[in-house]
C-alpha atoms as a PDB file:
ATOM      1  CA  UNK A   1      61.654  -6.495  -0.698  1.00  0.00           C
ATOM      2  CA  UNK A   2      64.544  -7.147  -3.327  1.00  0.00           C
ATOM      3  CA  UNK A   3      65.841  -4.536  -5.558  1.00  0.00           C
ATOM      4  CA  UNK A   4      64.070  -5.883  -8.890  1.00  0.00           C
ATOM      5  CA  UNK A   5      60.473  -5.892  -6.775  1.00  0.00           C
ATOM      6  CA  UNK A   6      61.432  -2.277  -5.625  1.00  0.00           C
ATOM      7  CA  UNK A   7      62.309  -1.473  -9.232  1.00  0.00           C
ATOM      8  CA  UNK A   8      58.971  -2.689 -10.577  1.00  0.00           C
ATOM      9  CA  UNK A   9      57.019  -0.504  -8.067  1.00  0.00           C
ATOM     10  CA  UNK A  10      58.578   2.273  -8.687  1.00  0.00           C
ATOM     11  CA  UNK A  11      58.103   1.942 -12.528  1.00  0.00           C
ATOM     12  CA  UNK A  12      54.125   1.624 -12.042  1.00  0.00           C
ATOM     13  CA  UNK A  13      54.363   4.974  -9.288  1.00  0.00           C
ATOM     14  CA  UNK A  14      56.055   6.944 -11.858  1.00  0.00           C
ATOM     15  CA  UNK A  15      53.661   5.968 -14.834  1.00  0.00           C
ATOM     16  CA  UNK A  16      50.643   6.669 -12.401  1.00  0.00           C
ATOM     17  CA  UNK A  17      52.397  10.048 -11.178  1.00  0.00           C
ATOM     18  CA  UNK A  18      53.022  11.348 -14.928  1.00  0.00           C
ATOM     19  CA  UNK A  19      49.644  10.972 -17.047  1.00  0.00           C
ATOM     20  CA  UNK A  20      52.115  11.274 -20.280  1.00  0.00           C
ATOM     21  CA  UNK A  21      54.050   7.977 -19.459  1.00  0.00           C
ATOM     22  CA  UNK A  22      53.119   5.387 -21.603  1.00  0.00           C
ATOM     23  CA  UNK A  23      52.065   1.922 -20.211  1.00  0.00           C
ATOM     24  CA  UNK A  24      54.320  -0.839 -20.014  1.00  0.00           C
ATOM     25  CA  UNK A  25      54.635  -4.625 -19.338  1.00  0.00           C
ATOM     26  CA  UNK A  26      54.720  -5.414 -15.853  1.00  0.00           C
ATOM     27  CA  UNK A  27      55.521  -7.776 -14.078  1.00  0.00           C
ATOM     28  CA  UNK A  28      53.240 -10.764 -12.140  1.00  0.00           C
ATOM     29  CA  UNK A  29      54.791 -10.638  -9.328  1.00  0.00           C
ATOM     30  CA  UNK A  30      54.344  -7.070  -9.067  1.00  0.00           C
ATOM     31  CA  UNK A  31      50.545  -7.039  -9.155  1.00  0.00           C
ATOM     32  CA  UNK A  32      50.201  -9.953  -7.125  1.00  0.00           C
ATOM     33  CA  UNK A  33      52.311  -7.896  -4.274  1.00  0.00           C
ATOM     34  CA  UNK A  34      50.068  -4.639  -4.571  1.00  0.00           C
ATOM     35  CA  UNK A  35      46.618  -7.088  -4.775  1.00  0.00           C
ATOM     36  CA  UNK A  36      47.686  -9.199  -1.498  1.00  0.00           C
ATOM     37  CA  UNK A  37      48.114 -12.267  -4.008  1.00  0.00           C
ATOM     38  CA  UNK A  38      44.488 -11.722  -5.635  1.00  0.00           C
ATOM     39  CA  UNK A  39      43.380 -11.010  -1.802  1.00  0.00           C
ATOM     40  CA  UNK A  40      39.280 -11.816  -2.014  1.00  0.00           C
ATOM     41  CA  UNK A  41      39.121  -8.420   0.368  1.00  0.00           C
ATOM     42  CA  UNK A  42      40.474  -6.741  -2.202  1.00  0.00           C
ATOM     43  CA  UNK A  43      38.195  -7.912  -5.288  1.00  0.00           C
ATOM     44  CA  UNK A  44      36.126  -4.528  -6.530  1.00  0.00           C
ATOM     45  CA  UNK A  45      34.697  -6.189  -9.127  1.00  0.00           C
ATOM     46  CA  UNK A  46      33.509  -9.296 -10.986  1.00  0.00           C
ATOM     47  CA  UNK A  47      32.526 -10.150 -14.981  1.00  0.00           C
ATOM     48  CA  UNK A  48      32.162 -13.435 -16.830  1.00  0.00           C
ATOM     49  CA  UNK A  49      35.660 -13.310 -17.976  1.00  0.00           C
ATOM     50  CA  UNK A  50      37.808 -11.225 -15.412  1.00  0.00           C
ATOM     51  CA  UNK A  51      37.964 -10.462 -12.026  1.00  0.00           C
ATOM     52  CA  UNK A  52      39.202  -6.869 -10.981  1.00  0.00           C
ATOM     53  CA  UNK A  53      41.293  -6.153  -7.554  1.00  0.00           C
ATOM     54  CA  UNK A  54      42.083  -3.284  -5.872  1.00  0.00           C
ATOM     55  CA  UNK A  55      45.798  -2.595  -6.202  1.00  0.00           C
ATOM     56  CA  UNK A  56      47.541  -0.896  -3.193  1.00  0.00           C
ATOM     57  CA  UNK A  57      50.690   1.065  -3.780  1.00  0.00           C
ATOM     58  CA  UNK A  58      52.340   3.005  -0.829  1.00  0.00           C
ATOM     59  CA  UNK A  59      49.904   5.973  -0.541  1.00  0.00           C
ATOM     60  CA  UNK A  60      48.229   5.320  -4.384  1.00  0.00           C
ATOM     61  CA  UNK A  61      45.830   2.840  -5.215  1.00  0.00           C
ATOM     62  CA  UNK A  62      45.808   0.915  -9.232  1.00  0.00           C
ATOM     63  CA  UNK A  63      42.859  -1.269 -10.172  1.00  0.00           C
ATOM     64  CA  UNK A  64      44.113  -4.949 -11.526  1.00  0.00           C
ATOM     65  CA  UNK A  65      42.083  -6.780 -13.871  1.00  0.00           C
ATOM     66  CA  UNK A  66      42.777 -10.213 -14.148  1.00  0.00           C
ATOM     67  CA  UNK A  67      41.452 -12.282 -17.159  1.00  0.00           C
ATOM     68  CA  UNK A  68      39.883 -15.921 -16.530  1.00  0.00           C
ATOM     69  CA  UNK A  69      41.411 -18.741 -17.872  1.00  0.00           C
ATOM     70  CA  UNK A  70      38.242 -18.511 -20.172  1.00  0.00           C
ATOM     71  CA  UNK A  71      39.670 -15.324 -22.135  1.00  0.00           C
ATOM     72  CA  UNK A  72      43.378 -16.846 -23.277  1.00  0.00           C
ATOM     73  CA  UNK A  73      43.028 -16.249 -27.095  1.00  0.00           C
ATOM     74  CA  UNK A  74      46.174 -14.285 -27.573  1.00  0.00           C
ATOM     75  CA  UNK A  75      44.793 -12.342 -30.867  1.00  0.00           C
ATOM     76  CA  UNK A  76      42.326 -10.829 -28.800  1.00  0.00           C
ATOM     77  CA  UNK A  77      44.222 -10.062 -25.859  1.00  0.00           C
ATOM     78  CA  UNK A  78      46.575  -8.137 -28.163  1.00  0.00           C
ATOM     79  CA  UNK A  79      44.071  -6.074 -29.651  1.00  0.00           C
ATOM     80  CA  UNK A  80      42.804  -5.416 -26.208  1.00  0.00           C
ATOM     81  CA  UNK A  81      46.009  -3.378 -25.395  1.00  0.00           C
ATOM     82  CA  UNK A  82      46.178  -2.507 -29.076  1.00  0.00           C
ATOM     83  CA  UNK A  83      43.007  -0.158 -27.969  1.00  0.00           C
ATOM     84  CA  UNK A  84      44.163   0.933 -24.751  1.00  0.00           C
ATOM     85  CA  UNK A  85      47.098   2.073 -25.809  1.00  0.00           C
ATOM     86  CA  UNK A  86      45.691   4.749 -28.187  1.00  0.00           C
ATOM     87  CA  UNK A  87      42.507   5.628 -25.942  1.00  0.00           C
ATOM     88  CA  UNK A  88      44.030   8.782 -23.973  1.00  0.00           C
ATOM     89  CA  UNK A  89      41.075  11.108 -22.984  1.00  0.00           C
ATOM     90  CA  UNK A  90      39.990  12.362 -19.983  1.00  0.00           C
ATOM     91  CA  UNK A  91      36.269  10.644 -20.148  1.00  0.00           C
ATOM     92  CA  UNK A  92      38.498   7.082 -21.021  1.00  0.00           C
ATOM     93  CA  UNK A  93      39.571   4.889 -17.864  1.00  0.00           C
ATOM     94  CA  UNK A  94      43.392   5.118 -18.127  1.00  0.00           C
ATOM     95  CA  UNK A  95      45.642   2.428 -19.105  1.00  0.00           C
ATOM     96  CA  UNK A  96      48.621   1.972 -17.159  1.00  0.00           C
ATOM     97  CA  UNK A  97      50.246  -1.124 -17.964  1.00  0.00           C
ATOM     98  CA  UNK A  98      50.136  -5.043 -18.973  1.00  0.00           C
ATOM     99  CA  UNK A  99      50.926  -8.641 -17.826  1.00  0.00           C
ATOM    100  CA  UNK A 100      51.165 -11.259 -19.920  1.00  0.00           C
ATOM    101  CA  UNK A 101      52.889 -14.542 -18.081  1.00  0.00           C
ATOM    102  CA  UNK A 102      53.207 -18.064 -19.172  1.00  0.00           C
ATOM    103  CA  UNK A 103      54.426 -20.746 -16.406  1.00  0.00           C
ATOM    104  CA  UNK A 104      54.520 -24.286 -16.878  1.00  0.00           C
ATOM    105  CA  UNK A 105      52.746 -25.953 -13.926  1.00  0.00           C
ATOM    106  CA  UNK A 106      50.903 -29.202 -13.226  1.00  0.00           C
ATOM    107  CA  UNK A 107      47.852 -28.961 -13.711  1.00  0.00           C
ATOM    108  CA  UNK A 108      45.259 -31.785 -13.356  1.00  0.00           C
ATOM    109  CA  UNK A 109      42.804 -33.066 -16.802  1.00  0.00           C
ATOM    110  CA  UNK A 110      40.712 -36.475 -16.805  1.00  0.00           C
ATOM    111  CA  UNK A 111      42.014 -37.317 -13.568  1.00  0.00           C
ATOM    112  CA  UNK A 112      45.573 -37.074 -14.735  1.00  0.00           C
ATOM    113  CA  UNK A 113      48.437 -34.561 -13.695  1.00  0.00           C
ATOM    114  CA  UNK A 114      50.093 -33.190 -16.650  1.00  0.00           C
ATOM    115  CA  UNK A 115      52.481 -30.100 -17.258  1.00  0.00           C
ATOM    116  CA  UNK A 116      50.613 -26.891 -19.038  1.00  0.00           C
ATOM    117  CA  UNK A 117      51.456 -24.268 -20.253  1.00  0.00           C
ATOM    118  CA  UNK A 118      49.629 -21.601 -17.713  1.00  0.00           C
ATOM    119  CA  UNK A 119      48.555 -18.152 -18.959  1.00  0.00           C
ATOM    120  CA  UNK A 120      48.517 -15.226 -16.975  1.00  0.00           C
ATOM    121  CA  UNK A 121      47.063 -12.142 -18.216  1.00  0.00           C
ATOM    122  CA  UNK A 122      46.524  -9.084 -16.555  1.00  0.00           C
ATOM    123  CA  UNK A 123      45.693  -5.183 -16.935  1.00  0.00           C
ATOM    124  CA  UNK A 124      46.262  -2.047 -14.627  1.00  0.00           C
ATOM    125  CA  UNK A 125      44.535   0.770 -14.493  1.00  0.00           C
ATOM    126  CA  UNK A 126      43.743   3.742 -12.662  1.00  0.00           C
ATOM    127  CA  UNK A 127      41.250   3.178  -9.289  1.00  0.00           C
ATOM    128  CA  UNK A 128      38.189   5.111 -10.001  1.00  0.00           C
ATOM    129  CA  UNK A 129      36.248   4.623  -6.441  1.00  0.00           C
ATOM    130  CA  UNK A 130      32.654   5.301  -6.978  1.00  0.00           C
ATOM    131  CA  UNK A 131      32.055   2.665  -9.396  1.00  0.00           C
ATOM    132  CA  UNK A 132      30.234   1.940 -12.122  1.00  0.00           C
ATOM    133  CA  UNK A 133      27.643   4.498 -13.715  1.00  0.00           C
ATOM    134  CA  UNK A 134      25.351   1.054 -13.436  1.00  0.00           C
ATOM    135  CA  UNK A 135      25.018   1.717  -9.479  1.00  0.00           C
ATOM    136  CA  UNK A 136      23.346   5.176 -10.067  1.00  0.00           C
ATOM    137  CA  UNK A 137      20.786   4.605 -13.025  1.00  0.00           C
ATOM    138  CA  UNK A 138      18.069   4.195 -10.231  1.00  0.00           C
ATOM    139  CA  UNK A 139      19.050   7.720  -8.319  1.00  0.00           C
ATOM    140  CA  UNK A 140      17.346  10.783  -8.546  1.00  0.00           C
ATOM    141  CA  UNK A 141      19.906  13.945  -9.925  1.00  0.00           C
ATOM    142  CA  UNK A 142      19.901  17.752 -10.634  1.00  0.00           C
ATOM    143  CA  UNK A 143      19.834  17.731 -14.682  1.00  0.00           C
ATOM    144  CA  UNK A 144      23.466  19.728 -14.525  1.00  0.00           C
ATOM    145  CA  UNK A 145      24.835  16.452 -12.926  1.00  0.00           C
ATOM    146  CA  UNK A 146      22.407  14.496 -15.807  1.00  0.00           C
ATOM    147  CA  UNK A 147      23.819  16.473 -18.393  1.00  0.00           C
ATOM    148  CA  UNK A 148      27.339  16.563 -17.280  1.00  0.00           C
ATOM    149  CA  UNK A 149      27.728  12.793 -17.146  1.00  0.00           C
ATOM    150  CA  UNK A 150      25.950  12.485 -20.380  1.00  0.00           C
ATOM    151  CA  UNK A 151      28.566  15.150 -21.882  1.00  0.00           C
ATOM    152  CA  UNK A 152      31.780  12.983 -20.506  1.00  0.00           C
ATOM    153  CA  UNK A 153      30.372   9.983 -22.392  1.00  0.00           C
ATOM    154  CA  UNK A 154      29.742  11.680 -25.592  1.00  0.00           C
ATOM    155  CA  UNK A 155      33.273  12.920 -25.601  1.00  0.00           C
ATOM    156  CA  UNK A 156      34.872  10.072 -24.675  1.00  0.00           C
ATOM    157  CA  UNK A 157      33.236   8.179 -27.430  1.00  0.00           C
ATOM    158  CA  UNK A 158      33.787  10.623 -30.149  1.00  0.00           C
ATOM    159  CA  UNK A 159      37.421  10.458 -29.291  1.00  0.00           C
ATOM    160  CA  UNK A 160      37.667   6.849 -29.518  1.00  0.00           C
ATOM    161  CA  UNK A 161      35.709   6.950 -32.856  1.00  0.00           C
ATOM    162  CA  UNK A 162      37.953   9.401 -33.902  1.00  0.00           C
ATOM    163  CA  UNK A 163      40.665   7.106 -33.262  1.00  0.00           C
ATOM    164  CA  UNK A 164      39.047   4.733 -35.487  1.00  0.00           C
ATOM    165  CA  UNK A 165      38.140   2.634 -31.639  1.00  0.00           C
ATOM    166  CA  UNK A 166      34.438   0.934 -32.294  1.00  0.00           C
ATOM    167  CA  UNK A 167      34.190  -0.055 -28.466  1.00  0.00           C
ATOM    168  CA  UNK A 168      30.995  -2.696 -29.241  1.00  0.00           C
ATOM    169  CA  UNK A 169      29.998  -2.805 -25.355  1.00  0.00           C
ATOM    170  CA  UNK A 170      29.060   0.565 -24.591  1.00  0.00           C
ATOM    171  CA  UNK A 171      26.836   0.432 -21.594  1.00  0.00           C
ATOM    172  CA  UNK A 172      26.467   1.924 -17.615  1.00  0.00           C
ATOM    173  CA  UNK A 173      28.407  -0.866 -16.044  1.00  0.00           C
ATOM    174  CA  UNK A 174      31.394  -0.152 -18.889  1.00  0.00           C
ATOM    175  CA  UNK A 175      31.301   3.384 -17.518  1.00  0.00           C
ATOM    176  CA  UNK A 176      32.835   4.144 -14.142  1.00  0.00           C
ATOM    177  CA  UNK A 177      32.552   8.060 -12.239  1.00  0.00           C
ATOM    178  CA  UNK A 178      34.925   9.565 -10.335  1.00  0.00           C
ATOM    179  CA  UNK A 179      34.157  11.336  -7.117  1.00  0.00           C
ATOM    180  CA  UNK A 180      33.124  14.464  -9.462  1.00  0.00           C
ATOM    181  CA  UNK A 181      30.989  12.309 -11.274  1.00  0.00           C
ATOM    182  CA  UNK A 182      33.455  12.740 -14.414  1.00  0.00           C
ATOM    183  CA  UNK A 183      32.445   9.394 -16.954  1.00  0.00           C
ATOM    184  CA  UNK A 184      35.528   7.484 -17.787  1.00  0.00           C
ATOM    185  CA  UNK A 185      34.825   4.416 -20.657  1.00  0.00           C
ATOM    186  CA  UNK A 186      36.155   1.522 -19.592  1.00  0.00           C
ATOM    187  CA  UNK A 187      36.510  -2.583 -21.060  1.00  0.00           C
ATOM    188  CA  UNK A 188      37.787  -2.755 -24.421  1.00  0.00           C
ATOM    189  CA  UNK A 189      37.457  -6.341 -24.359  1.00  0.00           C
ATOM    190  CA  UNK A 190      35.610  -6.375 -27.269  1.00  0.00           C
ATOM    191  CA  UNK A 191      36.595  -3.314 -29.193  1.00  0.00           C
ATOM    192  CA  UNK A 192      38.179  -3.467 -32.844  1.00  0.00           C
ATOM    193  CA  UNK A 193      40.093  -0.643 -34.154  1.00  0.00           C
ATOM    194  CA  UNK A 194      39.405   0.129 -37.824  1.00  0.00           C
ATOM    195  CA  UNK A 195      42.132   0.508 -40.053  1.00  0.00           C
ATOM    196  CA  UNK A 196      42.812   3.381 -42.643  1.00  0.00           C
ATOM    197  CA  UNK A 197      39.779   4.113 -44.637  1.00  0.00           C
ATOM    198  CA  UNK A 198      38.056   1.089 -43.132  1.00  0.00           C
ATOM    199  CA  UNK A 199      34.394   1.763 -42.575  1.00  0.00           C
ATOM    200  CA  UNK A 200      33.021  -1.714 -40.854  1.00  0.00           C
ATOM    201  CA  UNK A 201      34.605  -5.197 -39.438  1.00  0.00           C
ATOM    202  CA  UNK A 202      32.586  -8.095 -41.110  1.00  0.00           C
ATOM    203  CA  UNK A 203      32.133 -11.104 -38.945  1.00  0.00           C
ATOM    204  CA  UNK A 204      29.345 -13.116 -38.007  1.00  0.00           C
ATOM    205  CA  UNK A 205      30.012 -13.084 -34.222  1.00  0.00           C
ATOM    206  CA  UNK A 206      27.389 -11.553 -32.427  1.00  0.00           C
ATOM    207  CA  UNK A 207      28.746  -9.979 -28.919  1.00  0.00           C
ATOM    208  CA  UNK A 208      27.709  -7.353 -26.813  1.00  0.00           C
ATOM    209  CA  UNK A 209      24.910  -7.195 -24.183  1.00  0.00           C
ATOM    210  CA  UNK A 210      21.166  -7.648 -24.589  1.00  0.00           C
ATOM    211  CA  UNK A 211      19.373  -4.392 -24.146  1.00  0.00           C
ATOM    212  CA  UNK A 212      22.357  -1.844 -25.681  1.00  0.00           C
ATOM    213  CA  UNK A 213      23.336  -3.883 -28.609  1.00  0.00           C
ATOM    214  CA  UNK A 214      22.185  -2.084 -32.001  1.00  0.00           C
ATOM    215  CA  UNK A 215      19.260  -4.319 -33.579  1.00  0.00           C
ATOM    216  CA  UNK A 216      21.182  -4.923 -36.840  1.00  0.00           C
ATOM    217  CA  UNK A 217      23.692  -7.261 -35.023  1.00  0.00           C
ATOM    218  CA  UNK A 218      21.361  -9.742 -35.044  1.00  0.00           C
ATOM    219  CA  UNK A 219      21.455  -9.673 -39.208  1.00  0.00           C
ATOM    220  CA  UNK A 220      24.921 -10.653 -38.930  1.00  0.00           C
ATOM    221  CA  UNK A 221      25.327  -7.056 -40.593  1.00  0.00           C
ATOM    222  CA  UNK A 222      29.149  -5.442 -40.267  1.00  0.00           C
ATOM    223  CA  UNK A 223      30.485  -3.797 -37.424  1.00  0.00           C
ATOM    224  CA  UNK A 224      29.820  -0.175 -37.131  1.00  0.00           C
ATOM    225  CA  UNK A 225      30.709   2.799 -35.197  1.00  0.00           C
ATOM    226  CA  UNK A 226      26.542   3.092 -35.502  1.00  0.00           C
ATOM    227  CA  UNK A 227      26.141   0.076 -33.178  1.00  0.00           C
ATOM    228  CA  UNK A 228      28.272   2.510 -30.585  1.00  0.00           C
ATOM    229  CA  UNK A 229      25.697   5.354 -31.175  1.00  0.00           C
ATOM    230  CA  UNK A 230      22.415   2.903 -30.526  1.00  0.00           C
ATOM    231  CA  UNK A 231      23.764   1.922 -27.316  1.00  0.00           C
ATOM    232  CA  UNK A 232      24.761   5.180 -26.522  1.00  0.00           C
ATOM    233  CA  UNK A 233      21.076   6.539 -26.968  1.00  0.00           C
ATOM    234  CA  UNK A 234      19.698   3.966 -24.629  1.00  0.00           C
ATOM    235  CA  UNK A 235      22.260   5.422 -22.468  1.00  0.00           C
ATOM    236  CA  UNK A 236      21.192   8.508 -22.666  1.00  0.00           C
ATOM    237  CA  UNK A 237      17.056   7.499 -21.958  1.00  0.00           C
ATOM    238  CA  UNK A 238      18.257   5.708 -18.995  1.00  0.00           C
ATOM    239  CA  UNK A 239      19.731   8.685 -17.776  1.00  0.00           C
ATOM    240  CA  UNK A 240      17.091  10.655 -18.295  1.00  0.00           C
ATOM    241  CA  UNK A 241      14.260   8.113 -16.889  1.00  0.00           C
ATOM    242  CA  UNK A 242      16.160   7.090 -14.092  1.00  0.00           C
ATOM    243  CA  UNK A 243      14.675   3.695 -15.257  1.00  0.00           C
ATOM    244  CA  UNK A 244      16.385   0.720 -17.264  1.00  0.00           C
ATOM    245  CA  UNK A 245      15.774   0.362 -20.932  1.00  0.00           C
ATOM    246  CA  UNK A 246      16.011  -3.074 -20.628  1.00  0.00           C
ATOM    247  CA  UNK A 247      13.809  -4.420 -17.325  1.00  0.00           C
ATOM    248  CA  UNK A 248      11.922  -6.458 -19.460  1.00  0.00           C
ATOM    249  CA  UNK A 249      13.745  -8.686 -21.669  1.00  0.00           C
ATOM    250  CA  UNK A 250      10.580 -10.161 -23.132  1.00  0.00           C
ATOM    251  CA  UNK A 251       9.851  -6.553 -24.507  1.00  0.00           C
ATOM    252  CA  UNK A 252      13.267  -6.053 -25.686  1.00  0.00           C
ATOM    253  CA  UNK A 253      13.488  -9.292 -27.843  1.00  0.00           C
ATOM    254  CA  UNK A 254       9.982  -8.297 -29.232  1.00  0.00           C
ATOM    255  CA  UNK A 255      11.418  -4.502 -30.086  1.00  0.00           C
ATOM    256  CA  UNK A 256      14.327  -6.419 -32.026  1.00  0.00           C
ATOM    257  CA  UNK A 257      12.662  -8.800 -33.733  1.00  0.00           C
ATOM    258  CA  UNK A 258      10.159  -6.100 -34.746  1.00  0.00           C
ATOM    259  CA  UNK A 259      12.746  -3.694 -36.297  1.00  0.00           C
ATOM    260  CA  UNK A 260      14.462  -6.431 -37.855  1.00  0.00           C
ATOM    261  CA  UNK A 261      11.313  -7.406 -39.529  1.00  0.00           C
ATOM    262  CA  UNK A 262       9.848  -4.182 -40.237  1.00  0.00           C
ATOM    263  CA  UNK A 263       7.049  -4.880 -37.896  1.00  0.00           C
ATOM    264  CA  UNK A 264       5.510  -2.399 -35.760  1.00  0.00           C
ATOM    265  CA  UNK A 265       6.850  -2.549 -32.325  1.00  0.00           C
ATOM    266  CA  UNK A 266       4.826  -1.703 -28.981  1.00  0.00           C
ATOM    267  CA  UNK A 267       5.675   0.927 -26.673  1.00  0.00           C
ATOM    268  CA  UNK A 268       8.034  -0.200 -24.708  1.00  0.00           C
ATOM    269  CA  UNK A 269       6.762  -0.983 -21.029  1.00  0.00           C
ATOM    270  CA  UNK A 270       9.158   1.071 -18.629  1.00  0.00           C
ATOM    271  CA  UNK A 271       8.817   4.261 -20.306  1.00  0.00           C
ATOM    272  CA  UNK A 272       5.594   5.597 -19.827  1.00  0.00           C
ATOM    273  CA  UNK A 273       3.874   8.774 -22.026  1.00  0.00           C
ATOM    274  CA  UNK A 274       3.382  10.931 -19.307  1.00  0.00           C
ATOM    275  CA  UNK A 275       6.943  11.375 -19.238  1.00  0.00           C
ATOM    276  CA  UNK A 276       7.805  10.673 -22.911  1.00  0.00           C
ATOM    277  CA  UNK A 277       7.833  14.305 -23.777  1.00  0.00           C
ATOM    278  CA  UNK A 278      10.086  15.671 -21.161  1.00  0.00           C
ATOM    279  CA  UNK A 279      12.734  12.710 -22.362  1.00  0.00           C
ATOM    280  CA  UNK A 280      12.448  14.201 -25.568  1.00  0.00           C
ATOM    281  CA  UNK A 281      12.930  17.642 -25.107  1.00  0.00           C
ATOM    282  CA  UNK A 282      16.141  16.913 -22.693  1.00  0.00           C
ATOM    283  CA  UNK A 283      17.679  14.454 -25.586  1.00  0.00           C
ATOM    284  CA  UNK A 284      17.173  17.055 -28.129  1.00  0.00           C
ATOM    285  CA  UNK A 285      18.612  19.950 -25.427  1.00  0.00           C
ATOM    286  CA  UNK A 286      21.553  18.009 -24.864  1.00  0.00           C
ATOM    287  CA  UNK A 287      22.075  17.022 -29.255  1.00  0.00           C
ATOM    288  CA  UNK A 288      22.601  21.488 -29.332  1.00  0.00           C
ATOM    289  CA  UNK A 289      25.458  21.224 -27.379  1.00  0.00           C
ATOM    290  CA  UNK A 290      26.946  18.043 -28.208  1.00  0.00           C
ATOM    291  CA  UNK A 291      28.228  17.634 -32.124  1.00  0.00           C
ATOM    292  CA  UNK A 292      29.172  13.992 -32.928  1.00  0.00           C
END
């Protein structure tokens, strides 16, 4: 290994050793050594526009995101770390540094070779290895563990709303858990920071995903920290239930439309009355000790 690889390693150990370093721009060939080149045995994770790899370095281990050619608009990319960089809370996955590489290779298009411009973008983070929250929703747990995980997420949102952060794809698989089953927010891919006595982002895009994004979206209304809270409550119910808010999507686009339209919408399929009442009285247990 030469002395600028050695250099770069070190860098990322001492960031990850001292949870005060900021992040910083590393380097490709840095994360492609501690991923085995993109190894497939060391993919933890897949999405529609990134694919996340298990970083190994010396004794430590760093999670690598690596965005799809897909996701190359450099405004959003930048506002991306933008987030990151000012999300520091315990219940928020933490940022450790960047990657953003341009190569010129060939690169084949309507059966011609031509020289591109190549983008690669990357983000490291720390390894959380129990996964997503989206891998438990099903289990059965003590309400302290319940209540615990639904604490973590509360705080960690209320700090990023504090910090002005409307993260706009709040949901289970967005929220990893340590081995203590501590919540850590995660994917800012979406997220928009409000600026200084800014209460909403107009825009016409709607993104999210079906089943935790806020109804209103679909007016084309402004962005919100609100929309944060809505998905947060289903959250919260499928906590609670053990069962997902969202099963059916057939019932979900009719609950939509039919607070969109004022119309009266039917109970929702997976959450039956015999247990409606306990849901309620642990959602309004847990609003005493959490103030938003």
């Amino acid at each position: 290994m030469d002395h600028k690889a050695t250099a770069a390693r070190n860098v990322l150990a001492q960031i990850l050793a001292d949870e005060t370093a900021e992040p910083k721009a590393l380097p490709l060939s840095l994360l492609e050594g501690i991923t085995k080149n993109f190894s497939d045995e060391l993919e933890i994770g897949r999405g529609g526009f990134a694919v996340v790899y298990k970083g190994e370095l010396d004794d430590k281990e760093v999670a690598v995101k690596r965005l799809s050619k897909a996701y190359m608009h450099e405004t959003e990319f930048d506002r991306e770390i933008e987030c990151l960089m000012r999300a520091k809370h315990k219940n928020v996955v933490r940022f450790l540094g960047y990657c953003d590489d341009r190569q010129r290779n060939m690169e084949r298009y309507d059966e011609k070779l031509i020289m591109a411009d190549v983008n690669q973008r990357l983000f490291c983070f720390e390894y959380i290895p129990k996964g997503s929250l989206d891998k438990y929703i099903n289990g059965h747990r003590e309400w302290e563990t319940c209540y615990k995980i639904i604490k973590g997420i509360c705080e960690g949102l209320q700090y990023l709303h504090d910090n002005r952060i409307i993260h706009l794809d709040l949901k289970p698989a967005n929220i990893l858990l340590t081995n203590d089953m501590v919540p850590k927010i995660t994917d800012f891919g979406l997220s928009r920071r409000l600026d200084e006595n800014q209460s909403q982002v107009l825009t016409k895009n709607i993104s999210g995903t079906m089943g935790y994004l806020a109804p209103e979206r679909y007016e084309g209304s402004g962005i919100t920290r609100r929309g944060d809270l809505y998905s947060l409550g289903i959250i919260i119910m499928e906590i609670l239930t053990g069962q997902r808010g969202h099963q059916a999507t057939e019932d979900v686009r009719t609950i939509y439309y039919a607070i969109v339209t004022k119309i009266k919408a039917p109970f929702p399929s997976w959450l039956r009355i015999d247990n409606f009442t306990i849901v309620v009285t642990l959602l309004l247990r847990t609003l005493i000790f959490i103030t938003f």
